[in-house]
PDB file of N, CA and C in Angstrom:
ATOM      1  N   UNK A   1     124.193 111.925 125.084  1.00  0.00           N
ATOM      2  CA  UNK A   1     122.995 111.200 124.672  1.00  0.00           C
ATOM      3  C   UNK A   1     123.402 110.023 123.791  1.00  0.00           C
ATOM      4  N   UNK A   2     122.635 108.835 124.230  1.00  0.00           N
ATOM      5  CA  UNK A   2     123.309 107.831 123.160  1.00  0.00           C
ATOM      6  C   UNK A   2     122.152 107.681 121.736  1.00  0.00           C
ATOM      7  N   UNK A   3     121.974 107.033 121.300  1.00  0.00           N
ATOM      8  CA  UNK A   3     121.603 106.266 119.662  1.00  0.00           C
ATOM      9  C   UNK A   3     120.550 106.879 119.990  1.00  0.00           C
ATOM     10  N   UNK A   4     119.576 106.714 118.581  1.00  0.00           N
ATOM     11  CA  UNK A   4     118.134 106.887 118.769  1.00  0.00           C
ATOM     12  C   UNK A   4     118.046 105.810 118.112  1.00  0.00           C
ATOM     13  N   UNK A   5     116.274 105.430 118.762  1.00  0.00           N
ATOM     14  CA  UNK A   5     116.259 103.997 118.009  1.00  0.00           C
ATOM     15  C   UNK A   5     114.973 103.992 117.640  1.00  0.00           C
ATOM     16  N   UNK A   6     114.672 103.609 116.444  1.00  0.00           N
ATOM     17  CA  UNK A   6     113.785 103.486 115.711  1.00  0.00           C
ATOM     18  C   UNK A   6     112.824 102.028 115.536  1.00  0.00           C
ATOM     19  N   UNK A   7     111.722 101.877 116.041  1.00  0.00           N
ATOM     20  CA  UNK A   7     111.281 100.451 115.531  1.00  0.00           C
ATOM     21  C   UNK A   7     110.083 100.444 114.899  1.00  0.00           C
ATOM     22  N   UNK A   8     110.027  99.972 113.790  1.00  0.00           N
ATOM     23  CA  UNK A   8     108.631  99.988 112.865  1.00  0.00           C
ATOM     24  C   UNK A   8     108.012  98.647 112.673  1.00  0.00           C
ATOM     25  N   UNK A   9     106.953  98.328 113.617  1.00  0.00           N
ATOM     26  CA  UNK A   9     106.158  97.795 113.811  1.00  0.00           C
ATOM     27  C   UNK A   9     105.474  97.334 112.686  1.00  0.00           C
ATOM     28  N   UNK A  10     105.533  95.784 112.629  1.00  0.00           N
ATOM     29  CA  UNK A  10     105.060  95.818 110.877  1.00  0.00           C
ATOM     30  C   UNK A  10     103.984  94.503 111.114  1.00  0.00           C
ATOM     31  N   UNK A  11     102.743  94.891 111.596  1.00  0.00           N
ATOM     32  CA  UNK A  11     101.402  94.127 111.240  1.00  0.00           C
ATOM     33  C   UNK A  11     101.856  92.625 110.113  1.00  0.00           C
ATOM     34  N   UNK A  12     102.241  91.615 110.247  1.00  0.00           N
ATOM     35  CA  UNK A  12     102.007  90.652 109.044  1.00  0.00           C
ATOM     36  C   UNK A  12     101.288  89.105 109.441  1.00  0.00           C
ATOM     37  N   UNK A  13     100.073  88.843 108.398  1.00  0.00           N
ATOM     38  CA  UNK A  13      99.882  87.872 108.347  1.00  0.00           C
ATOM     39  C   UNK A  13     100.611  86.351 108.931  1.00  0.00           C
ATOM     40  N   UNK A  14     100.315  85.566 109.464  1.00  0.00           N
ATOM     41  CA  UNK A  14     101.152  84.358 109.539  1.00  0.00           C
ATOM     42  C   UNK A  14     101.870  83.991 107.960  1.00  0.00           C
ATOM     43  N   UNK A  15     100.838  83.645 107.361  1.00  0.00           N
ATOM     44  CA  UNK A  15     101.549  83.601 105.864  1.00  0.00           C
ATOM     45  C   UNK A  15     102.238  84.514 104.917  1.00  0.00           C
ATOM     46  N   UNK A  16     102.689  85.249 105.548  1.00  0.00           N
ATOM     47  CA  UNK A  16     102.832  86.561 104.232  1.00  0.00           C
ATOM     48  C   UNK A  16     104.152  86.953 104.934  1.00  0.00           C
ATOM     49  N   UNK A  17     104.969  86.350 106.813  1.00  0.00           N
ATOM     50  CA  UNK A  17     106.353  86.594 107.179  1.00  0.00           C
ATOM     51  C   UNK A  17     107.653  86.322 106.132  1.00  0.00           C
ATOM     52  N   UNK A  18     107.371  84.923 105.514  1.00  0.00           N
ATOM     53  CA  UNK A  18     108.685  84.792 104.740  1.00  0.00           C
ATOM     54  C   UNK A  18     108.943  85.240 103.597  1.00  0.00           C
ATOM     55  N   UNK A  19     107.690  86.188 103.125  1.00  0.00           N
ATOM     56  CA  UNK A  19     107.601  86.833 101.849  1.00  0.00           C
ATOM     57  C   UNK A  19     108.649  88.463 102.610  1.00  0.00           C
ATOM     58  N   UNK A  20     108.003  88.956 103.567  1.00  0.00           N
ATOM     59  CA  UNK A  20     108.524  89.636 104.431  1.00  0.00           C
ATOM     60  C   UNK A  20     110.171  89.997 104.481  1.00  0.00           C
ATOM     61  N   UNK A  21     110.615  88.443 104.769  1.00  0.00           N
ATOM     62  CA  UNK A  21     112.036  88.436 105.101  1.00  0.00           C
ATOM     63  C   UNK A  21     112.364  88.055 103.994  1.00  0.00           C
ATOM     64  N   UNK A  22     111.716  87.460 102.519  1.00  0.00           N
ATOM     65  CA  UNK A  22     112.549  87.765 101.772  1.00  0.00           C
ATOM     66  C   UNK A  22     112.522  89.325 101.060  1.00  0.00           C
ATOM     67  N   UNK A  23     111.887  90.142 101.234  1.00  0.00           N
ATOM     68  CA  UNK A  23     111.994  91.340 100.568  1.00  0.00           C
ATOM     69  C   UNK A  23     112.584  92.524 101.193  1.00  0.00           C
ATOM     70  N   UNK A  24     113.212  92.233 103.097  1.00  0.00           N
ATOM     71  CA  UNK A  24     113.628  92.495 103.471  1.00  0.00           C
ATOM     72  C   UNK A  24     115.386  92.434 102.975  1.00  0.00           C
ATOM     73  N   UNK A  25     115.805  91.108 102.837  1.00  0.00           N
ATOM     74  CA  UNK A  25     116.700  90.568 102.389  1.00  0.00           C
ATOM     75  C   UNK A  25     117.227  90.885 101.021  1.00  0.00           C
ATOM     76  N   UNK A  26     116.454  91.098  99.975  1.00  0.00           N
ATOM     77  CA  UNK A  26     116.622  91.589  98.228  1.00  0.00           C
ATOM     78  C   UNK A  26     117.101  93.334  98.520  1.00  0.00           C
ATOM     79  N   UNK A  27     116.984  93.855  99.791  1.00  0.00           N
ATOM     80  CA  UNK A  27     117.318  95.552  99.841  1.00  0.00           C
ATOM     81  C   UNK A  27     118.537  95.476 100.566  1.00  0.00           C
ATOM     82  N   UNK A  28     118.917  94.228 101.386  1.00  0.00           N
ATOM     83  CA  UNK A  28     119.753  94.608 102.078  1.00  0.00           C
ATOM     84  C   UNK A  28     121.101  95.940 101.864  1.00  0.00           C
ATOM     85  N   UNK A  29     121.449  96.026 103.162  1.00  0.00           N
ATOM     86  CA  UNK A  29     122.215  97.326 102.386  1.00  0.00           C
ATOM     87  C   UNK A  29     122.060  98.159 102.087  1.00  0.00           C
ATOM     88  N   UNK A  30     120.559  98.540 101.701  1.00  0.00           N
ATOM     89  CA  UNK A  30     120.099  99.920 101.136  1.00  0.00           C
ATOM     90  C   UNK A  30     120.334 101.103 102.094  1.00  0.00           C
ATOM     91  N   UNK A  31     120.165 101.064 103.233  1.00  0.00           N
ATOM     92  CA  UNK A  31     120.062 102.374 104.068  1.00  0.00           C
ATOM     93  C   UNK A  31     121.685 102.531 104.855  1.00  0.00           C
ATOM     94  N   UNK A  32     122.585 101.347 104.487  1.00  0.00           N
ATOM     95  CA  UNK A  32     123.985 101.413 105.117  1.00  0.00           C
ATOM     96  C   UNK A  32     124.730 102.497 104.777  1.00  0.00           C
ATOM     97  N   UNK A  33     124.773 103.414 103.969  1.00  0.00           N
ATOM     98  CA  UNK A  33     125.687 104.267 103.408  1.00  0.00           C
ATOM     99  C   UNK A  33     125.269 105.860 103.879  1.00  0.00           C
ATOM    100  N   UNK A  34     123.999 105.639 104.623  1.00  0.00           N
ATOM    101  CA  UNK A  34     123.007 107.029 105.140  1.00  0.00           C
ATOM    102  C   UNK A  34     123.934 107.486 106.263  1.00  0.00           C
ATOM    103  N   UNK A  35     123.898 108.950 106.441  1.00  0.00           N
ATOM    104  CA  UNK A  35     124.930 109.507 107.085  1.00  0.00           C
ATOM    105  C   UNK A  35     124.118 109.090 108.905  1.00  0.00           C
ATOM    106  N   UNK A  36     124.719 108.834 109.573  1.00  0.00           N
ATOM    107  CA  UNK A  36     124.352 108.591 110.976  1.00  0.00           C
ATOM    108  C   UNK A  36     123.905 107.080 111.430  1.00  0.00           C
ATOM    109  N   UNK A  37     123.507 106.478 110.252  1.00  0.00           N
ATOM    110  CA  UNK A  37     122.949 105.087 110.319  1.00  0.00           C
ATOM    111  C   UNK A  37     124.001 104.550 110.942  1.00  0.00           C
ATOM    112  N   UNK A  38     123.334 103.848 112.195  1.00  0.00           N
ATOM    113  CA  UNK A  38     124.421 102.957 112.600  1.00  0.00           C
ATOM    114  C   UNK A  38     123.961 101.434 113.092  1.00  0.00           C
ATOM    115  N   UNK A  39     123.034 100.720 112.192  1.00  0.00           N
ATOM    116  CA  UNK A  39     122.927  99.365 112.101  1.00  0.00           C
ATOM    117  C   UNK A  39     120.986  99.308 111.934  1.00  0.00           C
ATOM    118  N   UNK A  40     120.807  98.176 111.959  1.00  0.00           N
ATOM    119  CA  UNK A  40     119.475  97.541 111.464  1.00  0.00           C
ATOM    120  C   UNK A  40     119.193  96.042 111.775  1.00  0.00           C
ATOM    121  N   UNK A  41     118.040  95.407 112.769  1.00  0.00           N
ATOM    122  CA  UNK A  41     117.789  94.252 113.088  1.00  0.00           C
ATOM    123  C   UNK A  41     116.010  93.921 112.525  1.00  0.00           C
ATOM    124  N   UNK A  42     115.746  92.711 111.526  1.00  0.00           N
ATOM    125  CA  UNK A  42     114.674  92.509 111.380  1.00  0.00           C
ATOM    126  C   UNK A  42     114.153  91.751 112.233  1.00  0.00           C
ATOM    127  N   UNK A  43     113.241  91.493 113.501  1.00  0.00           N
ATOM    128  CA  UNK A  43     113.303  90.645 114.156  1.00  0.00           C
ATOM    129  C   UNK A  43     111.425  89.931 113.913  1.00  0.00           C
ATOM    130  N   UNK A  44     111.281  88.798 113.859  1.00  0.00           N
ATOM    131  CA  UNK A  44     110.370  87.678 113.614  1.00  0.00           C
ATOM    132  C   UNK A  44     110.168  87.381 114.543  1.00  0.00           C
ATOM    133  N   UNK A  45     108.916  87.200 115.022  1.00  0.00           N
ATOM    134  CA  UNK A  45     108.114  86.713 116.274  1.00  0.00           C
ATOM    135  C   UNK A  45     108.375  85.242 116.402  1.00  0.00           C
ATOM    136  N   UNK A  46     108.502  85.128 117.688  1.00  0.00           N
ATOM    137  CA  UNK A  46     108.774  83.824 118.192  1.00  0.00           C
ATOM    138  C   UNK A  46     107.568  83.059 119.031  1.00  0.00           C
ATOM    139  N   UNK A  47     106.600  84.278 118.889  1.00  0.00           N
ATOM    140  CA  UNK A  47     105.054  83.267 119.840  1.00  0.00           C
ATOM    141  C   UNK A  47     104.236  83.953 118.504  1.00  0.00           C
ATOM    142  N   UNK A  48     103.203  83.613 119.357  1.00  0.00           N
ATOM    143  CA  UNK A  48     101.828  84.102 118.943  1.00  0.00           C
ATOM    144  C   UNK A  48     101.622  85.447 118.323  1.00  0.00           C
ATOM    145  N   UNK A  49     102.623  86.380 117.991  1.00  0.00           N
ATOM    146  CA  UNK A  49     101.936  87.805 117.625  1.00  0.00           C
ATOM    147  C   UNK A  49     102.351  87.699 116.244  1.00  0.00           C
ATOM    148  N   UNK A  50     101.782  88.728 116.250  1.00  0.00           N
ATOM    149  CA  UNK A  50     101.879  88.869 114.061  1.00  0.00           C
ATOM    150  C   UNK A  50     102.698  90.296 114.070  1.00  0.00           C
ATOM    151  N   UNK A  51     103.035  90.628 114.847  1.00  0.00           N
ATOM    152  CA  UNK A  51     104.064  92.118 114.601  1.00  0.00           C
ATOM    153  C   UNK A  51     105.208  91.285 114.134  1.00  0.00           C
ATOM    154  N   UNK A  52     105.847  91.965 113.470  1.00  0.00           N
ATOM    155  CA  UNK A  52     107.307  92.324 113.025  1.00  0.00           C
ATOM    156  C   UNK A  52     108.038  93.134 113.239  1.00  0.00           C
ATOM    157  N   UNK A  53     109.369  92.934 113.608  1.00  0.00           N
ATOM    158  CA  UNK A  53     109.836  94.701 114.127  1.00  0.00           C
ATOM    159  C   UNK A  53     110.931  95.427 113.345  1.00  0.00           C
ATOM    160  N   UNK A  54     111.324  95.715 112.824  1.00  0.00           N
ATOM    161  CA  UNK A  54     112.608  96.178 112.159  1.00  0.00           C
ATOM    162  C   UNK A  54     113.243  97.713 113.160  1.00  0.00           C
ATOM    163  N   UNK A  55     114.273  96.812 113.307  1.00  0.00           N
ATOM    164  CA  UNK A  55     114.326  98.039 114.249  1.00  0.00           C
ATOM    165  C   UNK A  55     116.046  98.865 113.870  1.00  0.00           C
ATOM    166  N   UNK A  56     115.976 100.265 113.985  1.00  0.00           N
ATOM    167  CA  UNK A  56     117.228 100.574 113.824  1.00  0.00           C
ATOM    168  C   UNK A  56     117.877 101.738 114.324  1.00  0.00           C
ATOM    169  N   UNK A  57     119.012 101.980 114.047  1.00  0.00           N
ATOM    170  CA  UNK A  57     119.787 102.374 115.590  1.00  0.00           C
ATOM    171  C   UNK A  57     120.343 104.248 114.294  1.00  0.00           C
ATOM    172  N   UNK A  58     120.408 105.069 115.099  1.00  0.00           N
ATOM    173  CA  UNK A  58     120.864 106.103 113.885  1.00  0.00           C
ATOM    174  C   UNK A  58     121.341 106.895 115.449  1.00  0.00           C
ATOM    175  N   UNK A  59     122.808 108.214 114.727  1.00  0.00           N
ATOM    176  CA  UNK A  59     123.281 108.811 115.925  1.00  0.00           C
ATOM    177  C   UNK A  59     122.734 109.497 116.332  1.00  0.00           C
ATOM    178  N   UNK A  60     121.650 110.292 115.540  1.00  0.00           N
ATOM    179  CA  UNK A  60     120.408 111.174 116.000  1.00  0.00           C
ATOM    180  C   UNK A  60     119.089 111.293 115.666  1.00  0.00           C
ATOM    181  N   UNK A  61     118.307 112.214 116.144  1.00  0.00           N
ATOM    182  CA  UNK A  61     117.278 112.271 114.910  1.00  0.00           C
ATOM    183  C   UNK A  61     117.304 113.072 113.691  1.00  0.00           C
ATOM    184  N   UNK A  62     118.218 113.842 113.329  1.00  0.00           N
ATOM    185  CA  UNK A  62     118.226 114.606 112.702  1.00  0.00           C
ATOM    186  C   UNK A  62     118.821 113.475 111.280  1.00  0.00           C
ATOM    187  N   UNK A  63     119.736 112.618 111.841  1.00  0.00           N
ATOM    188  CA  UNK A  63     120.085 111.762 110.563  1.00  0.00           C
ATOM    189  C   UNK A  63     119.504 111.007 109.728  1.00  0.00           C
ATOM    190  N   UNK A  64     118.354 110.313 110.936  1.00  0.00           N
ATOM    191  CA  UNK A  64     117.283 109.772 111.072  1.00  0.00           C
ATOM    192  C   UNK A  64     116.231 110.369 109.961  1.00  0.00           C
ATOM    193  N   UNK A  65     115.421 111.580 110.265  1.00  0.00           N
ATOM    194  CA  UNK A  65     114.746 112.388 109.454  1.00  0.00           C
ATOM    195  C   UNK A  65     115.290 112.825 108.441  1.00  0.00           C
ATOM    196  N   UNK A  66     116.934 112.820 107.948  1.00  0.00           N
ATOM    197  CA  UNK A  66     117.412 113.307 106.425  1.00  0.00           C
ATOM    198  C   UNK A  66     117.485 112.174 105.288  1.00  0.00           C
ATOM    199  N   UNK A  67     117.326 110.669 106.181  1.00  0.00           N
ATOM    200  CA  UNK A  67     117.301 109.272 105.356  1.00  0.00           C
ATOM    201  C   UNK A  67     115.951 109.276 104.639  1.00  0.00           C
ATOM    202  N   UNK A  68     115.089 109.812 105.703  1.00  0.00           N
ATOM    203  CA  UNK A  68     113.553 109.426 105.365  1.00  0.00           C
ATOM    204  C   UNK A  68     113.440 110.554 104.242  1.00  0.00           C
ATOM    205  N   UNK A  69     113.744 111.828 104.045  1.00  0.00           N
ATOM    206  CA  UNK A  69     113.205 112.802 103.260  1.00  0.00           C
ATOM    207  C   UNK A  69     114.274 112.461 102.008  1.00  0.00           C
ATOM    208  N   UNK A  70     115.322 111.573 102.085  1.00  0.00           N
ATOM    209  CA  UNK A  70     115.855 111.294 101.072  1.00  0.00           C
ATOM    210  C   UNK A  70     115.422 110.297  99.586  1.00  0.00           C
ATOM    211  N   UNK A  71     115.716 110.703  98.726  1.00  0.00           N
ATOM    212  CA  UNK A  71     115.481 110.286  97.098  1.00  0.00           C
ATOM    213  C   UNK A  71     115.761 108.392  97.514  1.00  0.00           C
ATOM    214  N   UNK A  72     117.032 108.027  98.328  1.00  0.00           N
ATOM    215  CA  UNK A  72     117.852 106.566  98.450  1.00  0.00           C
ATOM    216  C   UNK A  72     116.154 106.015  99.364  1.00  0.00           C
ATOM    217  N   UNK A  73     115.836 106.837 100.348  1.00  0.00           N
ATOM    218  CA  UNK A  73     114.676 106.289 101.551  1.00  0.00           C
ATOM    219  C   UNK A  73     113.287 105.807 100.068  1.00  0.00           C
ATOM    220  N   UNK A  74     112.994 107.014  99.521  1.00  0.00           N
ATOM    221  CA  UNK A  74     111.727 106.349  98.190  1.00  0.00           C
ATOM    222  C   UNK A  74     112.472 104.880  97.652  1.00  0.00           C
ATOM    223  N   UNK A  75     113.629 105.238  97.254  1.00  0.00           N
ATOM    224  CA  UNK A  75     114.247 104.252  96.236  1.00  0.00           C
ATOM    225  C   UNK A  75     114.016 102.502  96.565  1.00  0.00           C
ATOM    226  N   UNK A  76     114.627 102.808  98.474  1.00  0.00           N
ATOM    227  CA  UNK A  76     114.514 101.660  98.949  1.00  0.00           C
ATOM    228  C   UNK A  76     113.301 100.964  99.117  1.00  0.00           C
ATOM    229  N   UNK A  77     111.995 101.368  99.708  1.00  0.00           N
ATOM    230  CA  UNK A  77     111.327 101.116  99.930  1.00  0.00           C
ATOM    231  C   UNK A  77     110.166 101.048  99.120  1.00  0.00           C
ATOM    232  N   UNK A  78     110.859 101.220  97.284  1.00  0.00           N
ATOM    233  CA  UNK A  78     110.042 100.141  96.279  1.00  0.00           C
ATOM    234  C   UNK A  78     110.743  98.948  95.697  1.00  0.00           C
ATOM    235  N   UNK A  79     109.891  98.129  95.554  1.00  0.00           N
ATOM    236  CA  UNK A  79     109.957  96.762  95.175  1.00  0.00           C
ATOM    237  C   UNK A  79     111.191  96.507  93.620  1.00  0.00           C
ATOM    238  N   UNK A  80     111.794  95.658  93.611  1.00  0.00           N
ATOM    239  CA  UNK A  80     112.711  95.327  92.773  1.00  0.00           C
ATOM    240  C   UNK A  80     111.782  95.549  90.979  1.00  0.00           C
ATOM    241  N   UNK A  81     110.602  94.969  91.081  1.00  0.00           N
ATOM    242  CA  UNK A  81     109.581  95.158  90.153  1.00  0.00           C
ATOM    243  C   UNK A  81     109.276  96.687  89.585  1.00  0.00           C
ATOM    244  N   UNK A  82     109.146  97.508  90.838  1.00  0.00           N
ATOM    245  CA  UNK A  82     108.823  99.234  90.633  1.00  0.00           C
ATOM    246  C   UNK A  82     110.257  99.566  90.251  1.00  0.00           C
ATOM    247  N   UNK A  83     110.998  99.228  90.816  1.00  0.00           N
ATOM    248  CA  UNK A  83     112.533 100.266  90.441  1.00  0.00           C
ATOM    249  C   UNK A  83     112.556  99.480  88.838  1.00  0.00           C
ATOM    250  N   UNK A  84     112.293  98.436  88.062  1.00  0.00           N
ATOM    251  CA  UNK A  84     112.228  98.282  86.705  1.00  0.00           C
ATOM    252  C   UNK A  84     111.467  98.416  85.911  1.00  0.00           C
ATOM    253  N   UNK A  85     110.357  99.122  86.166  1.00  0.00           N
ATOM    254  CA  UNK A  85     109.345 100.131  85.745  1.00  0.00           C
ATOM    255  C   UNK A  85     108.173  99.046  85.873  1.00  0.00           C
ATOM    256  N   UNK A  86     107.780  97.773  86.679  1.00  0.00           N
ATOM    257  CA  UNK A  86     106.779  97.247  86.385  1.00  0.00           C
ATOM    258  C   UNK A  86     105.775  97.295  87.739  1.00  0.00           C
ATOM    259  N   UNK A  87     104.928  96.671  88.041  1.00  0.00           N
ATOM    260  CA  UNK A  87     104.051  96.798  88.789  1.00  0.00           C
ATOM    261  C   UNK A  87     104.625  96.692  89.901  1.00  0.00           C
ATOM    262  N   UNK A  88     103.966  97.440  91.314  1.00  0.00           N
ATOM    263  CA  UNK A  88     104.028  97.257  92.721  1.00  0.00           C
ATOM    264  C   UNK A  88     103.531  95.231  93.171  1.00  0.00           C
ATOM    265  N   UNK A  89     104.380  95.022  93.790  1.00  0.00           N
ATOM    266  CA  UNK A  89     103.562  93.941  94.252  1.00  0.00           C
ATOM    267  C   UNK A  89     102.335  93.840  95.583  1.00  0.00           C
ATOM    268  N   UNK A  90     101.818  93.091  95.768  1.00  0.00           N
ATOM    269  CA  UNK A  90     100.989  92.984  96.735  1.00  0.00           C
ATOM    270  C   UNK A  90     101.325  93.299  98.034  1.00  0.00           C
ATOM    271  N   UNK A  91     100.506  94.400  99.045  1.00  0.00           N
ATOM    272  CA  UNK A  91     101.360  94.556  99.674  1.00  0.00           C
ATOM    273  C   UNK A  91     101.580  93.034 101.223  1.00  0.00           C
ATOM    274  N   UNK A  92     102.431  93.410 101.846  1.00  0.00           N
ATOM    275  CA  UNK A  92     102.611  91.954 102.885  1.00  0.00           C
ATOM    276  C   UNK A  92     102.374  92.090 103.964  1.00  0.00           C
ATOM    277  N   UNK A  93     101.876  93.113 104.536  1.00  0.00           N
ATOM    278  CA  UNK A  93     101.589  93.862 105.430  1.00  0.00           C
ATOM    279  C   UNK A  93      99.968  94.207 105.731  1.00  0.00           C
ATOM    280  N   UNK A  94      99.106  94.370 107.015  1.00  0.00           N
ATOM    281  CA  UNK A  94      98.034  95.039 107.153  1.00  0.00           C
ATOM    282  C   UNK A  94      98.355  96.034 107.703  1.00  0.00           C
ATOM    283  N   UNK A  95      99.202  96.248 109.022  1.00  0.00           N
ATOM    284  CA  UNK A  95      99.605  98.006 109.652  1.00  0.00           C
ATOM    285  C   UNK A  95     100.961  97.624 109.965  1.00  0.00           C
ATOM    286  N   UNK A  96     101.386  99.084 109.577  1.00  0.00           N
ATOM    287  CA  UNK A  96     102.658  99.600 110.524  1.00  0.00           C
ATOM    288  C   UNK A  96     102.876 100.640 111.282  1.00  0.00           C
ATOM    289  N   UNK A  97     103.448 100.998 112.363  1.00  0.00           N
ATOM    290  CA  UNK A  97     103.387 102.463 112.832  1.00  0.00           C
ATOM    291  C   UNK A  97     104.701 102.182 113.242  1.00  0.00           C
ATOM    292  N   UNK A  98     105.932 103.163 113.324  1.00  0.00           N
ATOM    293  CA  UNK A  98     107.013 103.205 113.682  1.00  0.00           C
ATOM    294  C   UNK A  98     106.967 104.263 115.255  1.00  0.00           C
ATOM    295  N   UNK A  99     107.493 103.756 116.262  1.00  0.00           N
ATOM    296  CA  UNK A  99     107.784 104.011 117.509  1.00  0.00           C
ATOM    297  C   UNK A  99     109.419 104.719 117.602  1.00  0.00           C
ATOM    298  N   UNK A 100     109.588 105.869 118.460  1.00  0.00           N
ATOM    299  CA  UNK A 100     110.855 105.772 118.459  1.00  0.00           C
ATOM    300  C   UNK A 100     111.629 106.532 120.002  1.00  0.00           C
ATOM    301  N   UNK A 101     112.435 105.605 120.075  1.00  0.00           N
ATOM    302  CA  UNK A 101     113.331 105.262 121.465  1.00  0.00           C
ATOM    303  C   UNK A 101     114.525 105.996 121.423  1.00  0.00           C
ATOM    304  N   UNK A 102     115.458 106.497 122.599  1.00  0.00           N
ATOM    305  CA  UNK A 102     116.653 106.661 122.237  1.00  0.00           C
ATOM    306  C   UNK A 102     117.098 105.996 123.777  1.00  0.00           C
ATOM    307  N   UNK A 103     118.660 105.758 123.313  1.00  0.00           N
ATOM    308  CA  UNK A 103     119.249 104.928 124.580  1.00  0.00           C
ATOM    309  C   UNK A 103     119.296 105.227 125.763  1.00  0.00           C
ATOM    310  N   UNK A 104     118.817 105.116 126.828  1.00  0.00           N
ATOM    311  CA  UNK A 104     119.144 105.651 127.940  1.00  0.00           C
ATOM    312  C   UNK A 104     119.944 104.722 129.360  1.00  0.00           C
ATOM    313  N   UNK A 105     119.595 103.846 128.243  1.00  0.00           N
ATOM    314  CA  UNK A 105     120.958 102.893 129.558  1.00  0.00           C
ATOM    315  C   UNK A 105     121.110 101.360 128.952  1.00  0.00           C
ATOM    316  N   UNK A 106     122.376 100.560 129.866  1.00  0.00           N
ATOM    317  CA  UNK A 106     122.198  99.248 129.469  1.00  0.00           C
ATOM    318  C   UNK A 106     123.719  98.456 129.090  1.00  0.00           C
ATOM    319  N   UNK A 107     123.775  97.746 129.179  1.00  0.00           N
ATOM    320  CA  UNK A 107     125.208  97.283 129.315  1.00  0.00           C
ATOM    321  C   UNK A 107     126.465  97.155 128.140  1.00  0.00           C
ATOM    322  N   UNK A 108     127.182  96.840 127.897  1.00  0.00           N
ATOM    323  CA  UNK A 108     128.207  97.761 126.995  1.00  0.00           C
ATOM    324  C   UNK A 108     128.834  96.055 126.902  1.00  0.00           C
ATOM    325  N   UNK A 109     128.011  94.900 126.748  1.00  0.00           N
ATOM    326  CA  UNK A 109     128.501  93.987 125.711  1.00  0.00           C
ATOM    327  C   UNK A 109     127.369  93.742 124.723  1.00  0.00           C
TER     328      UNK A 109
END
């Protein structure tokens, strides 16, 4: 069986993407050291839709589900502001729902 792949669908405003990618960008790294993780792509719409996708690749689900129930998964996914004891910021987002895939074929470059 190859990767499982994870993509979380992230609802954003036209105005509220580069706030997006920068707060994407201030964590970088955060989930690299998770046992099974094996990479992460933020990808930005190139037409008309307002999704966002972050999508990422882990060796199973089981590694997958021990990131998320992990103390590092809360840690990451508050704001530079919350981890220094001050307010949440606004959020940048209206919906997300995460979808998830695993490899079943496809070419090897």
């Amino acid at each position: 069986m190859g990767s499982v792949i994870k993509i979380n669908a992230i609802t954003v405003p036209a105005d509220s993407g580069d706030e997006l990618a920068h707060r994407f960008a201030a964590r970088a790294g955060a989930v690299d050291d998770a046992e099974g993780f094996e990479g992460f792509e933020l990808l930005k719409p190139t037409d008309e839709r307002d999704q966002w996708l972050v999508l990422s690749r882990w060796r199973d689900e089981e590694s997958f589900q021990a990131w998320v129930a992990s103390p590092a998964f809360a840690h990451g996914h508050r704001s530079a502001a919350e981890r220094s004891g001050g307010e949440a910021p606004k959020p940048v987002s209206t919906h997300s729902e995460v979808w998830s895939y695993e490899v079943a074929g496809g070419s090897d470059a």
